[in-house]
C-alpha atoms as a PDB file:
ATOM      1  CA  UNK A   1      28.896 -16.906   8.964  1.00  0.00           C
ATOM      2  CA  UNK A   2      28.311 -14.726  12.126  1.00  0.00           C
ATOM      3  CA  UNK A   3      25.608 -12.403  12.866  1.00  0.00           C
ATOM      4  CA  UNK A   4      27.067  -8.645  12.730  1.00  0.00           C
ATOM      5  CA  UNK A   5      27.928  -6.789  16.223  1.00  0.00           C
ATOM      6  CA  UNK A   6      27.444 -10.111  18.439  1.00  0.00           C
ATOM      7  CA  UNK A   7      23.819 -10.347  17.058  1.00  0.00           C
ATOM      8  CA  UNK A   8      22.442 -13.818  17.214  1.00  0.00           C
ATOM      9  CA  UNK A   9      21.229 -14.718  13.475  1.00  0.00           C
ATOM     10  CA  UNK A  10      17.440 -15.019  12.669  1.00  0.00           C
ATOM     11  CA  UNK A  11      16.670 -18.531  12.221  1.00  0.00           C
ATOM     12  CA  UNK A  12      14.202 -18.416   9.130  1.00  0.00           C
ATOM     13  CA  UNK A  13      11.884 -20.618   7.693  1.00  0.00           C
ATOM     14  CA  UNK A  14      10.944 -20.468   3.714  1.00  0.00           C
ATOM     15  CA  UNK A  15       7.974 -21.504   2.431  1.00  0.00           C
ATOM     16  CA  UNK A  16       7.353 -21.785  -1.237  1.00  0.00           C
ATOM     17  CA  UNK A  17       5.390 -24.461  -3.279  1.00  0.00           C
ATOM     18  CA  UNK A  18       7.914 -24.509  -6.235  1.00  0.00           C
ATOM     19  CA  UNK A  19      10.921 -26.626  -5.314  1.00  0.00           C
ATOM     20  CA  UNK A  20      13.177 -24.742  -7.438  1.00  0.00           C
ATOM     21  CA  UNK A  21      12.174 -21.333  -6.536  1.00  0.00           C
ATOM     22  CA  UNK A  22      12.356 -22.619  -2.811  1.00  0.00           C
ATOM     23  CA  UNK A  23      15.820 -24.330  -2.805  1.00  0.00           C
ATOM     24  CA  UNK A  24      17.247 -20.943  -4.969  1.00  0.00           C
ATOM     25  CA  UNK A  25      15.941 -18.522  -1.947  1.00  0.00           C
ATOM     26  CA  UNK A  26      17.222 -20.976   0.622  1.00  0.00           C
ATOM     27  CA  UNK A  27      20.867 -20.966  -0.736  1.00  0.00           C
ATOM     28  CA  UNK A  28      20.069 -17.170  -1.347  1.00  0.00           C
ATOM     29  CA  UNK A  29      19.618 -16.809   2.530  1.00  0.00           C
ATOM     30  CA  UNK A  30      22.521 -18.835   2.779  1.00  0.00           C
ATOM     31  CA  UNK A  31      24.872 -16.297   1.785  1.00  0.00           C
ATOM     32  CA  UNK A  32      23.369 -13.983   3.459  1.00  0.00           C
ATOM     33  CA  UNK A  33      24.400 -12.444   7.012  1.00  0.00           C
ATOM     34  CA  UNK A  34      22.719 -12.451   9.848  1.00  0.00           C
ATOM     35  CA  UNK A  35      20.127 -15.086   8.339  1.00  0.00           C
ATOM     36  CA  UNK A  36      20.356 -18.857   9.536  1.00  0.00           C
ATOM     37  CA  UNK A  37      17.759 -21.057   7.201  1.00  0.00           C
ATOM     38  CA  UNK A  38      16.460 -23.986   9.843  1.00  0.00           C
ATOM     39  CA  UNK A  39      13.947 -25.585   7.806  1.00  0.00           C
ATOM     40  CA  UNK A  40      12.002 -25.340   4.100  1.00  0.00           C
ATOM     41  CA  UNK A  41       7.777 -26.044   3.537  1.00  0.00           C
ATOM     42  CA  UNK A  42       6.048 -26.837   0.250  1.00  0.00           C
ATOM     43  CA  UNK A  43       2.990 -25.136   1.383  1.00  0.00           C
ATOM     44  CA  UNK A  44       1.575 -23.430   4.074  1.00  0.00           C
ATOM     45  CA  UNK A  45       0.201 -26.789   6.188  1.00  0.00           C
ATOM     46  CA  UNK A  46       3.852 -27.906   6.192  1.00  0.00           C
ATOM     47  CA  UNK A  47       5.081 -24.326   7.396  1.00  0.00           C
ATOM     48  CA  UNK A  48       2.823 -24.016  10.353  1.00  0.00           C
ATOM     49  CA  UNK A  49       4.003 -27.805  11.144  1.00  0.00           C
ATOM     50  CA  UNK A  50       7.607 -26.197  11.337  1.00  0.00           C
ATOM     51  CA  UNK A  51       7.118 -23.035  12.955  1.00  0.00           C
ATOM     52  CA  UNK A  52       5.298 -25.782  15.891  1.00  0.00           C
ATOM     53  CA  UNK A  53       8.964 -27.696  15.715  1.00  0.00           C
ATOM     54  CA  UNK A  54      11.328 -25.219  15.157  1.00  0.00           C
ATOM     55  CA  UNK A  55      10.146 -21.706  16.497  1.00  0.00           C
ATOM     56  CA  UNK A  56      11.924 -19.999  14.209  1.00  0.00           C
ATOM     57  CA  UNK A  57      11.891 -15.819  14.541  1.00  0.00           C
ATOM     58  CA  UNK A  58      10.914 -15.490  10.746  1.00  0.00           C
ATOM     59  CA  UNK A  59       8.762 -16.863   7.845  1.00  0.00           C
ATOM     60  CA  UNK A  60       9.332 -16.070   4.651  1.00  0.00           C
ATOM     61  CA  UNK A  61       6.018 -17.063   2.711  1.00  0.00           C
ATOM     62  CA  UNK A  62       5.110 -17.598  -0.630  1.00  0.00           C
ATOM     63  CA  UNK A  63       1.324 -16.446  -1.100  1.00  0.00           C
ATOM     64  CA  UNK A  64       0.132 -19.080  -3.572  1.00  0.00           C
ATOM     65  CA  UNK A  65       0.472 -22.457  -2.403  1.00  0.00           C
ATOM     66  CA  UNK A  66      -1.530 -25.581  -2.429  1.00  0.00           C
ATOM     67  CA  UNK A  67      -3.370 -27.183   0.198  1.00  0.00           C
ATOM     68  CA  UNK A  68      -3.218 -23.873   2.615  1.00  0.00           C
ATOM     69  CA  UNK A  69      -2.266 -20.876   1.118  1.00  0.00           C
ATOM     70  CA  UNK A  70       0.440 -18.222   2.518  1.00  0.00           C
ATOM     71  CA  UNK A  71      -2.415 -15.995   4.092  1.00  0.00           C
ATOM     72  CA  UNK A  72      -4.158 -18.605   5.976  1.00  0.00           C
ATOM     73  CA  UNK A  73      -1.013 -20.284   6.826  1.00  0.00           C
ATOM     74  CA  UNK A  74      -0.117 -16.584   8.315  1.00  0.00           C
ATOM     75  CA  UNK A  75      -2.990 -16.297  10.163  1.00  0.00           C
ATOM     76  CA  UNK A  76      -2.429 -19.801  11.783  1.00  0.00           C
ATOM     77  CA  UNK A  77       1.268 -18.684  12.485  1.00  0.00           C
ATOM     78  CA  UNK A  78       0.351 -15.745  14.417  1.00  0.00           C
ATOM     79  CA  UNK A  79      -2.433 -16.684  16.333  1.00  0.00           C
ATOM     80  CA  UNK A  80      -0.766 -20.199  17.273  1.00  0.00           C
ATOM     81  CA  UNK A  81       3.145 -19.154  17.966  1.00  0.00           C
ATOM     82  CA  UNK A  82       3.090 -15.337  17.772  1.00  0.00           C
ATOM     83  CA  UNK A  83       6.671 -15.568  18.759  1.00  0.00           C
ATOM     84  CA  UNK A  84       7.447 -15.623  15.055  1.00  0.00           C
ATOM     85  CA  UNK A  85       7.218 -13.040  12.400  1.00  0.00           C
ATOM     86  CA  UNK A  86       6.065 -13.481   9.165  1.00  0.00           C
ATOM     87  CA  UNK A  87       7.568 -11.699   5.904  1.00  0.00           C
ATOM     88  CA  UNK A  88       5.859 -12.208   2.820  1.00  0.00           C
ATOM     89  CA  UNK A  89       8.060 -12.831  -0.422  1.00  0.00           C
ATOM     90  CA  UNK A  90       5.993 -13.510  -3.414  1.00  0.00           C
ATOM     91  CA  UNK A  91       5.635 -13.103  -7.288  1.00  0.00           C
ATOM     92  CA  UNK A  92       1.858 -10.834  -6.600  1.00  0.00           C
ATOM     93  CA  UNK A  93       2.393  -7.776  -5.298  1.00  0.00           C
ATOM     94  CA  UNK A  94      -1.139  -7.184  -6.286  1.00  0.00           C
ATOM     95  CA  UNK A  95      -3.669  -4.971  -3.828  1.00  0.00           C
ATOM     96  CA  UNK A  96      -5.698  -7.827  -2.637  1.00  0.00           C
ATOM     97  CA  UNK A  97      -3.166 -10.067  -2.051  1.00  0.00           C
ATOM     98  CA  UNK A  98      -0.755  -7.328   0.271  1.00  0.00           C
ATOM     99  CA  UNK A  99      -4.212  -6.137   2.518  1.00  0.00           C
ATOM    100  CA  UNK A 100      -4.775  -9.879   2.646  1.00  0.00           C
ATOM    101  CA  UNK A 101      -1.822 -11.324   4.382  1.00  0.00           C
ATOM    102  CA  UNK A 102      -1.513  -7.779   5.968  1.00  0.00           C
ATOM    103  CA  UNK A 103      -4.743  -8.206   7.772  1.00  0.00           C
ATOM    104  CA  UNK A 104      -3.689 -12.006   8.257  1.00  0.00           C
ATOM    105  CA  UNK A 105      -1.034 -10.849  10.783  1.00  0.00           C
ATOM    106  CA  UNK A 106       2.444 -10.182   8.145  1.00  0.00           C
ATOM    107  CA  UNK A 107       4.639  -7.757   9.333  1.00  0.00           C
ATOM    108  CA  UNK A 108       6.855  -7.608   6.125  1.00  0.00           C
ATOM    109  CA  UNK A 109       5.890  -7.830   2.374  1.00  0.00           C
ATOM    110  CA  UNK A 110       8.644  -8.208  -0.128  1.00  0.00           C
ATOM    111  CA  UNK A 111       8.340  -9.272  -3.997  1.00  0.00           C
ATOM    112  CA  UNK A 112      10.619 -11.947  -5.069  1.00  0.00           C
ATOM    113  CA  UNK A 113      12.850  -9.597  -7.276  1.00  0.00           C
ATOM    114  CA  UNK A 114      14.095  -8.099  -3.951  1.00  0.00           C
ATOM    115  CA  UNK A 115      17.537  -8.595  -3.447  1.00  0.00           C
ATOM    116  CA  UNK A 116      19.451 -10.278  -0.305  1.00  0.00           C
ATOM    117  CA  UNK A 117      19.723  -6.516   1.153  1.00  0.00           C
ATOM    118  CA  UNK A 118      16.349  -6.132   1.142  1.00  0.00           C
ATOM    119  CA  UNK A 119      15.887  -9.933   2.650  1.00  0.00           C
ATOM    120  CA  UNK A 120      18.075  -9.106   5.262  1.00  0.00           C
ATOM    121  CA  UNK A 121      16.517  -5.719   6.339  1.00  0.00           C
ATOM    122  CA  UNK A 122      12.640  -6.491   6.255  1.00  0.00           C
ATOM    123  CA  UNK A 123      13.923  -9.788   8.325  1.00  0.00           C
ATOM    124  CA  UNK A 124      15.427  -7.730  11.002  1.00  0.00           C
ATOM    125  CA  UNK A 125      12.763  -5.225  11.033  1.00  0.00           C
ATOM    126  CA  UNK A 126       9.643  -7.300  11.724  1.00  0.00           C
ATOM    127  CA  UNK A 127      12.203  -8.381  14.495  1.00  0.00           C
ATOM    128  CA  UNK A 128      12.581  -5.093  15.926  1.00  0.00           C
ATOM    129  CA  UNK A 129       9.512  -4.437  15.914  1.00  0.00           C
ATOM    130  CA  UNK A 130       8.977  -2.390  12.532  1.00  0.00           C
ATOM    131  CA  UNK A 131       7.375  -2.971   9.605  1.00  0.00           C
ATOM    132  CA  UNK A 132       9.873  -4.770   6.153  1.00  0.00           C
ATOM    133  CA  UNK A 133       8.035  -3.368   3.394  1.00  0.00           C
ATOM    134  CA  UNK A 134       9.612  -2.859   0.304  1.00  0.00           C
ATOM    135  CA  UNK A 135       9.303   0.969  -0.790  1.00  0.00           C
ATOM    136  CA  UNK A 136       7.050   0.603  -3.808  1.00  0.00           C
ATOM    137  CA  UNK A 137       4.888  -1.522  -1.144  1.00  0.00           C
ATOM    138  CA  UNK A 138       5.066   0.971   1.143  1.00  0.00           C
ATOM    139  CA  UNK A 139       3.932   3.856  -1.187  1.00  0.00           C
ATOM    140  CA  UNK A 140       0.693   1.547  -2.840  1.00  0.00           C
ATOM    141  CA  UNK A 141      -0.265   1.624   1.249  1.00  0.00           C
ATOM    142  CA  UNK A 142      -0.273   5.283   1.405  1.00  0.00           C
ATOM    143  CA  UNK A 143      -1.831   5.305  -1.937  1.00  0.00           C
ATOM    144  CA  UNK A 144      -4.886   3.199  -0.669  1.00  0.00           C
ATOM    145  CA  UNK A 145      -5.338   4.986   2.272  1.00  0.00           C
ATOM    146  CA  UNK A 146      -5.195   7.956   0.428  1.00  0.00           C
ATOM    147  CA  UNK A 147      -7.988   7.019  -2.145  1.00  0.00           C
ATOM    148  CA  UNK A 148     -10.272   5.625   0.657  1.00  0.00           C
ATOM    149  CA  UNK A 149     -10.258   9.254   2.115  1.00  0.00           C
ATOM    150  CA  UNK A 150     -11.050  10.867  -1.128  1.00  0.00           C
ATOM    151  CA  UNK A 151     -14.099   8.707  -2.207  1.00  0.00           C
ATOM    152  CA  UNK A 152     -17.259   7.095  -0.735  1.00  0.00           C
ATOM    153  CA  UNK A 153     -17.517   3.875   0.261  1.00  0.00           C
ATOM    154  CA  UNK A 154     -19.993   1.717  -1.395  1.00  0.00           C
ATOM    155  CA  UNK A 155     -22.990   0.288   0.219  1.00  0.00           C
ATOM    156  CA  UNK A 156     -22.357  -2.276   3.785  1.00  0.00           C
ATOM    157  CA  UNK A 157     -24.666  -4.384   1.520  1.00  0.00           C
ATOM    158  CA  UNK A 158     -24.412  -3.710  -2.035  1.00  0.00           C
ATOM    159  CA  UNK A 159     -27.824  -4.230  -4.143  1.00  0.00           C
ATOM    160  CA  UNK A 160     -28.683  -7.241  -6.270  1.00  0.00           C
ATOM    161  CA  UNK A 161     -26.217  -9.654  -4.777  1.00  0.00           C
ATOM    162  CA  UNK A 162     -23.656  -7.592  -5.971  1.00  0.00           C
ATOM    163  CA  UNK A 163     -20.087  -7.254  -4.177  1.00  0.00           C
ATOM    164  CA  UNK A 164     -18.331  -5.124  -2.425  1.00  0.00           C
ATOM    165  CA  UNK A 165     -15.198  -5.466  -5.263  1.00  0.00           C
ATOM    166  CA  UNK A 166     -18.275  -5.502  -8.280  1.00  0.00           C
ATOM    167  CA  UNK A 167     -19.914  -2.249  -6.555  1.00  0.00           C
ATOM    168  CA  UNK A 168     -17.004  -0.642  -6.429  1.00  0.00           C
ATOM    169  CA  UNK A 169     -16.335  -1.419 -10.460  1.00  0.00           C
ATOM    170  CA  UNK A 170     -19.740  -0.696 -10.857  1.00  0.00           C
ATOM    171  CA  UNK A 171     -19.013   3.088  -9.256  1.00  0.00           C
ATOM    172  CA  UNK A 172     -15.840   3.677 -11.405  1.00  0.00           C
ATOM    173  CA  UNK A 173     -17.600   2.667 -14.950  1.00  0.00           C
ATOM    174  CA  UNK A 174     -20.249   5.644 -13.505  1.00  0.00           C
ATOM    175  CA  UNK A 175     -17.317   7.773 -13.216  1.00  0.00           C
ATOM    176  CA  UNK A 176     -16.264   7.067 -17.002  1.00  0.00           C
ATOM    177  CA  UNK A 177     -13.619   5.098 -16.392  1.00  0.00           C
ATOM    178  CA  UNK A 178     -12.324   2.657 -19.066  1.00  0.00           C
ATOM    179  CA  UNK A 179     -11.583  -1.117 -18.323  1.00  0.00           C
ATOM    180  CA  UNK A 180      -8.053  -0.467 -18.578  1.00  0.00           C
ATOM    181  CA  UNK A 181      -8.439   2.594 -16.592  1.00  0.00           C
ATOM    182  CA  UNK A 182     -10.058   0.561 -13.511  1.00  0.00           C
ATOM    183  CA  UNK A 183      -7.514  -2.110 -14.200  1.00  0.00           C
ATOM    184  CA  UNK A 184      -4.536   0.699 -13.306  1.00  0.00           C
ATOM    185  CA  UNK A 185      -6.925   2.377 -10.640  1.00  0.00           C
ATOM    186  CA  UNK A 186      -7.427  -0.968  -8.608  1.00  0.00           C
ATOM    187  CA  UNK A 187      -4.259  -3.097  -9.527  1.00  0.00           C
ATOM    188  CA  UNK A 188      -5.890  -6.044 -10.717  1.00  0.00           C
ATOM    189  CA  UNK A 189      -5.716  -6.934 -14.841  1.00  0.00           C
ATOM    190  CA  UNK A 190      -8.052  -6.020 -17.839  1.00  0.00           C
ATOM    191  CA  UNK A 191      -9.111  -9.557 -17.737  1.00  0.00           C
ATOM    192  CA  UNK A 192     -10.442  -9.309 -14.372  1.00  0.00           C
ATOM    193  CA  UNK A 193     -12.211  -6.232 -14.775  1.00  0.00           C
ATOM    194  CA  UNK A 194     -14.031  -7.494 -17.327  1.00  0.00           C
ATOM    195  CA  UNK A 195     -15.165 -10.162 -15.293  1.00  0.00           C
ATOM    196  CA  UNK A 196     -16.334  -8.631 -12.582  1.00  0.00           C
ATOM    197  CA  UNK A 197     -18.251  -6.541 -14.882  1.00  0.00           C
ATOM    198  CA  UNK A 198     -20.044  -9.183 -16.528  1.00  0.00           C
ATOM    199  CA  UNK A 199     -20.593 -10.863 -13.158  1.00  0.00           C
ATOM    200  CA  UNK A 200     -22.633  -7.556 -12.224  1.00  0.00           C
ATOM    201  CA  UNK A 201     -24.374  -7.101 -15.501  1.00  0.00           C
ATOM    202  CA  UNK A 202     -25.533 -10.363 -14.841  1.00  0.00           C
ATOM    203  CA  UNK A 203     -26.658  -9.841 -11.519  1.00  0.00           C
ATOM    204  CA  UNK A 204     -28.424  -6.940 -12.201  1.00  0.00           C
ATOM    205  CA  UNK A 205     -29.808  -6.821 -15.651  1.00  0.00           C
ATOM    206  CA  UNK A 206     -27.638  -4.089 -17.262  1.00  0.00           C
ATOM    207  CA  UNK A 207     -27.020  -4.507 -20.567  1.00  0.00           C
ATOM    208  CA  UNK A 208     -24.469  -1.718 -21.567  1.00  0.00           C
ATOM    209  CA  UNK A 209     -22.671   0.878 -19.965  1.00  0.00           C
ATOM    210  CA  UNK A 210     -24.937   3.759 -20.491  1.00  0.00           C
ATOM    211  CA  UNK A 211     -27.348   1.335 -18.164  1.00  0.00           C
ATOM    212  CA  UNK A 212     -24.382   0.825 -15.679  1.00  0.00           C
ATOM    213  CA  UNK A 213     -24.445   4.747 -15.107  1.00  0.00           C
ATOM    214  CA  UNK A 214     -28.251   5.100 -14.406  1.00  0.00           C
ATOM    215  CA  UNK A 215     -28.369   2.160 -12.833  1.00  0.00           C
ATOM    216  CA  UNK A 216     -25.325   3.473 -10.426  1.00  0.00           C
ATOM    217  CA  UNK A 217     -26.895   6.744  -9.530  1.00  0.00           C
ATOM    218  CA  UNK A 218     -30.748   5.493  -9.200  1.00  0.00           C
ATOM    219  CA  UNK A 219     -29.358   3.270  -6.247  1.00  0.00           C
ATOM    220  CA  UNK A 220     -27.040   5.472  -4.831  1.00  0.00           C
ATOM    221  CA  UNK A 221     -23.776   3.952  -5.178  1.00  0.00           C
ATOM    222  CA  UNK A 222     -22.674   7.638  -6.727  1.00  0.00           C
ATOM    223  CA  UNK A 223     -24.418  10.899  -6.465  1.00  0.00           C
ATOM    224  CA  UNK A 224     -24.653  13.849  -9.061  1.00  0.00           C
ATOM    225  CA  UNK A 225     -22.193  16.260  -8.874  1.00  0.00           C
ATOM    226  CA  UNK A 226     -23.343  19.227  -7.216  1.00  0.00           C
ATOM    227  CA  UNK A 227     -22.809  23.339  -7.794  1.00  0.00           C
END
């Protein structure tokens, strides 16, 4: 199949540990124009070996993988062979995981219900230059940025050991926040929450919520409302 107006096709690399889900998005991209698979990796070791054999212009990588996960493997990527792009398509389109391979050098983040369209766009974006985020993507960015205006940030050094992610729970339980309410607020599960908050009840000695508040205020990580 040829590339549309005269354009060469991307040659593309996919990398995903799960050989099914791998060979289904390779003869996905097969269909597809303007896209030319030249190679598949079952984690993200494997993919960097590729990218060194093939220079392809795009990876498409799976976050979770053994071994060397999509993030680290995207970090390799771009600091060894910048000449290729790299366009996340995973299952997690969870917070962490986006800023993660963001920060890791990923030009493009796509969840694997995107269809070939949306493939084929984000692929030619991060090739001219642009960012291929999917829209909801795009919005949870502005979303973030928007929040981090609004509110303090915790502590450079949280007390009692504590994290940055565990302050930050810590700060939303003193602004009466439910679990399931700091699960929506922070995109993570109920599950989750709760361990992070018995990881900092732990670490500090609280034994309820009530405690959580005080304790949240008497070292600063919120302040009394004022007026």
């Amino acid at each position: 199949m040829t590339a549309e107006a005269g354009r060469e096709p991307a040659r593309v690399v996919v990398a995903d540990d799960q050989t099914v889900v791998r060979e289904g998005i390779v003869m996905l991209l097969g269909l597809l124009p303007g896209i030319e698979v030249v190679g598949a990796a079952g984690d993200g070791d494997e993919a960097v070996r590729l990218v060194a054999e093939l220079a392809p212009d795009v990876v498409l990588m799976d976050l979770r993988m053994p071994r060397c996960d999509g993030v680290e493997a995207t970090r390799r990527i771009r600091a060894e062979y910048p000449g290729t792009q790299v366009v996340v398509l995973t299952t997690f389109a969870d917070d962490e995981s986006l800023f993660r391979a963001l920060r890791a050098g990923a030009r493009g983040y796509l969840t694997k219900d995107a269809g070939g369209d949306d493939i084929v766009r984000a692929v030619h974006s991060v090739l001219s230059g642009d960012a291929g985020l999917a829209p909801s993507i795009q919005r949870r960015l502005l979303e973030r940025l928007t929040e981090s205006e609004k509110k303090p940030a915790p502590p450079v050094e949280p007390p009692d050991g504590l994290t940055t992610r565990e302050a930050e729970v810590l700060m939303l339980i003193a602004d009466g926040l439910s679990n399931q309410e700091i699960a929506f607020k922070l995109h993570v599960s109920t599950a989750t929450v709760k361990t992070h908050i018995n990881n900092l009840f732990a670490k500090t000695g609280i034994k309820d919520r009530a405690q959580a508040v005080r304790y949240a205020y008497g070292k600063g990580l919120v302040r009394p409302p004022t007026g």
